[in-house]
Protein backbone atom coordinates (compact mmCIF):
# COMPACT_ATOMS: atom_id res chain seq x y z
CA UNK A 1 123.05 129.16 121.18
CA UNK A 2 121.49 125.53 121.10
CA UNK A 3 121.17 124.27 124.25
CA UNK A 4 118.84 121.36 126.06
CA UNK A 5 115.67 123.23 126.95
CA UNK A 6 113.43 119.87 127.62
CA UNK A 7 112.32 119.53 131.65
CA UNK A 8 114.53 116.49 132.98
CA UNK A 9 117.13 116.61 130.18
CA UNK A 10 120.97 116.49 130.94
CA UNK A 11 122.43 119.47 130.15
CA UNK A 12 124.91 119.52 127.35
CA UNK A 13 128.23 120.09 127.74
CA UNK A 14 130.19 123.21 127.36
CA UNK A 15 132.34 122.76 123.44
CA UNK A 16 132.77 127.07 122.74
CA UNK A 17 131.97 129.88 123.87
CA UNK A 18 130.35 133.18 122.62
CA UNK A 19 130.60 136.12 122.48
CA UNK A 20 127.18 138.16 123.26
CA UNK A 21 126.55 141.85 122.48
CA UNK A 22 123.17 143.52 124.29
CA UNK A 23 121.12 144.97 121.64
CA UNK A 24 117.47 146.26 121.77
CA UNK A 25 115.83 144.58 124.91
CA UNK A 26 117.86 141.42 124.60
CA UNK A 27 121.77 139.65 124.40
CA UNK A 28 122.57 138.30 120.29
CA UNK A 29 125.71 136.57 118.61
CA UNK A 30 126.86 136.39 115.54
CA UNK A 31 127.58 132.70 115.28
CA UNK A 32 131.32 132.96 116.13
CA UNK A 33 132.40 130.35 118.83
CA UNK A 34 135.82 130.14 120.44
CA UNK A 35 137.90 128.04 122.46
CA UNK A 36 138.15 130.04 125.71
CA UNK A 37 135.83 132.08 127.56
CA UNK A 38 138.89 134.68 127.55
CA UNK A 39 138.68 134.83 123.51
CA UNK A 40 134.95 135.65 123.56
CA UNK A 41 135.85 138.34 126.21
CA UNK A 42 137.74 139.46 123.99
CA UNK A 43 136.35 139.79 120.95
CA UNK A 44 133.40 141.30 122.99
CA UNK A 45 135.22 144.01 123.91
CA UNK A 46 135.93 145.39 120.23
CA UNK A 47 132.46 144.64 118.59
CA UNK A 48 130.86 147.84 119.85
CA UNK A 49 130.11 149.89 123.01
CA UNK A 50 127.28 148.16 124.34
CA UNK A 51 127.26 145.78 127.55
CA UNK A 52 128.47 142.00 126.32
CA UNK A 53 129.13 138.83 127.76
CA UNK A 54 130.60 135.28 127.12
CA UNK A 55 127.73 132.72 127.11
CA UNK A 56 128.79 128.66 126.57
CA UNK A 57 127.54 126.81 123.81
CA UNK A 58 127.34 123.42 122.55
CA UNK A 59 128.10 124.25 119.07
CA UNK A 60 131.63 123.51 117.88
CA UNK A 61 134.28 125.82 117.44
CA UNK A 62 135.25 127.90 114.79
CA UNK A 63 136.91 130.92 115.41
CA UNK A 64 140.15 132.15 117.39
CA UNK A 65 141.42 135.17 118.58
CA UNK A 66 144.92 135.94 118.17
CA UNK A 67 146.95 138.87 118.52
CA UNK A 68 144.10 140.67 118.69
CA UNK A 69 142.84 139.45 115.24
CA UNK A 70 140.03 136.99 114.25
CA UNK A 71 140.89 133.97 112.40
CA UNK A 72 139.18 130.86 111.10
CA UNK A 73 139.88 127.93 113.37
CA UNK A 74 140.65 124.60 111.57
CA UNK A 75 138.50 121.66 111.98
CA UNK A 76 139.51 119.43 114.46
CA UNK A 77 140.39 116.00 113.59
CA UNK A 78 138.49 113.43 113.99
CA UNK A 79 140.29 110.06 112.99
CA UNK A 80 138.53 107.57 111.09
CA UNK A 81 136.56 104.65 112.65
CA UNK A 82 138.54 101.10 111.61
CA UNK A 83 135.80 98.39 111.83
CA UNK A 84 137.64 94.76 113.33
């Protein structure tokens, strides 16, 4: 997860969350971000039995979960800038 680390920086805002999976000594993702804190919950729960979490991130979403399936989110769109 990216997030602001610098002393005195705004935080950056919350875009996805993910889903985080304790292995070793530490928590790790795979670089799937979702919507709702509730997706990464779930999602969490079938990657494997070992302790897991949903962190935010500031990285955009790309990922749902749906009926219990993972699916490729589309990119949102982003209408084009029109210069006057």
């Amino acid at each position: 997860m990216s997030t602001s680390k610098q002393a005195g920086a705004a935080p950056l805002p919350t875009v996805s969350f993910v889903s985080e999976i304790f292995a070793g000594d530490r928590y790790t993702d795979d670089g799937i971000r979702f919507a709702t804190k509730a997706e990464a919950l779930a999602y969490g729960k079938t990657r494997a039995n070992a302790a897991y979490r949903a962190s935010a991130s500031d990285e955009p979403v790309n990922y749902r979960w749906t009926d219990g399936k993972l699916a490729q989110a589309e990119p949102a769109y982003v209408p084009p800038y029109v210069r006057y």
